[in-house]
Protein backbone atom coordinates (compact mmCIF):
# COMPACT_ATOMS: atom_id res chain seq x y z
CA UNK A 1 0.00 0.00 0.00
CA UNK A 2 2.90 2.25 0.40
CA UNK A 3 3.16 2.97 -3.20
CA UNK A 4 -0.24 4.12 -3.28
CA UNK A 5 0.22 6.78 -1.18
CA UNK A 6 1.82 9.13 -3.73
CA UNK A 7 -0.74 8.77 -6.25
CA UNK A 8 -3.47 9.35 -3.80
CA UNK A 9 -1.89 12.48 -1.81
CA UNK A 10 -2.08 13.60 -6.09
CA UNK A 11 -5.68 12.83 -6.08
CA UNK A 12 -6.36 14.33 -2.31
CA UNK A 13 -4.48 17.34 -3.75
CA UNK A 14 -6.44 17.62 -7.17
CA UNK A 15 -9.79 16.75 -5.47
CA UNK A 16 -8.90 20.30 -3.18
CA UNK A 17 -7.81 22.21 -6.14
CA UNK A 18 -11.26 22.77 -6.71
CA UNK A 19 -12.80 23.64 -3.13
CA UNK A 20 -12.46 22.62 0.02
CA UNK A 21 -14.05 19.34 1.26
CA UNK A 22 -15.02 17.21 4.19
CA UNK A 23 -13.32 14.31 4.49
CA UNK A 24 -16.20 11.70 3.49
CA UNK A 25 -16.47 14.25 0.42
CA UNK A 26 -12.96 13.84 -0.01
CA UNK A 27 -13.13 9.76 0.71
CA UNK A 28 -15.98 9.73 -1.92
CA UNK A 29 -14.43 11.96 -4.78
CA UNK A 30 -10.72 9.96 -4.38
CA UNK A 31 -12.41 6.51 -4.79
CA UNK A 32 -14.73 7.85 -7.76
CA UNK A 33 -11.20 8.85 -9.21
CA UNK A 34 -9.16 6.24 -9.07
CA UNK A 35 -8.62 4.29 -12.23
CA UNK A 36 -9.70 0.45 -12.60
CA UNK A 37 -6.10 -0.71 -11.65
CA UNK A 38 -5.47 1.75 -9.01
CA UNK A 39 -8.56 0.11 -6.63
CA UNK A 40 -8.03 -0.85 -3.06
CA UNK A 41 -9.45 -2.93 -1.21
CA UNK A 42 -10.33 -2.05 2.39
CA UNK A 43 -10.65 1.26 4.52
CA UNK A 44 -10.01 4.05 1.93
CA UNK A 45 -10.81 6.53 4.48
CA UNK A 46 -7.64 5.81 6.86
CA UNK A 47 -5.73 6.05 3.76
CA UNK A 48 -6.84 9.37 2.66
CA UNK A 49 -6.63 10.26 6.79
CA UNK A 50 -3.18 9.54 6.80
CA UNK A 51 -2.25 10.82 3.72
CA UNK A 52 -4.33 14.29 4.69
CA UNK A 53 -2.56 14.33 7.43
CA UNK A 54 1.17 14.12 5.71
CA UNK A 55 -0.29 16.84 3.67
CA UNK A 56 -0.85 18.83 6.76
CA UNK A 57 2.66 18.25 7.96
CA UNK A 58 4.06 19.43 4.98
CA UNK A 59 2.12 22.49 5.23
CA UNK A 60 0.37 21.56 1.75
CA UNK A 61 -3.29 21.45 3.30
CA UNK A 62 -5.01 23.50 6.21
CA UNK A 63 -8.06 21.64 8.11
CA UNK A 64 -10.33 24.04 9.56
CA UNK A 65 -13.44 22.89 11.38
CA UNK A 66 -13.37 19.82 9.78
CA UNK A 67 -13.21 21.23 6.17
CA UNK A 68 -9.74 20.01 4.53
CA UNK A 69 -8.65 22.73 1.89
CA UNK A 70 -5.04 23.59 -0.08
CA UNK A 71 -3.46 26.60 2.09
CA UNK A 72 -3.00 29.94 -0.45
CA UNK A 73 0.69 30.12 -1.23
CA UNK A 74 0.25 33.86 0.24
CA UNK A 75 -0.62 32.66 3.79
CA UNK A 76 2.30 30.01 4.04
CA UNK A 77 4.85 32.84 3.24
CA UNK A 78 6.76 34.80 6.53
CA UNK A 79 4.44 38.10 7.23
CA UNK A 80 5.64 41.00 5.57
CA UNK A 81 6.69 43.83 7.39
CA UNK A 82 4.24 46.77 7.13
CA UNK A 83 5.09 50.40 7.02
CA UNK A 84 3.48 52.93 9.66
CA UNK A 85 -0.38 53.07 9.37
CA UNK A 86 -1.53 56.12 8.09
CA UNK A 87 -4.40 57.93 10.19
């Protein structure tokens, strides 16, 4: 099973291209995508949990009240330092 899980973090991560998605949406969508050879046999959803949460780690997907979603590139870069506020 380990060499499914780069092909489905690329599924997870195409799936959340799109929008952001609960994880039995998510569950659903990857199985619906996966091509005749690629099926699995057994509990898809502790796949996709542990690849979602690899994602996570690698700062690649944000979960937010249990809605999974691809963090904005903006976000994940160091703040910016502002110049004084003008009143």
């Amino acid at each position: 099973m380990a060499s499914l899980s780069t092909p489905l973090r690329s599924l997870i991560l195409k799936q959340l291209a799109d929008h952001e998605m609960q994880l039995l949406t998510l569950v659903v969508s990857v199985r619906k995508s996966l091509v005749p050879a690629d099926r699995i046999k057994g509990d898809l959803t502790g796949l996709v949990k542990s690849a979602i949460r690899q994602l996570i780690l690698n700062k690649v997907v944000v979960e937010t009240d249990g809605m999974f979603s691809l963090i904005n590139p903006a976000e994940s870069a160091s703040p910016k330092i502002l110049g004084p506020a003008i009143h």
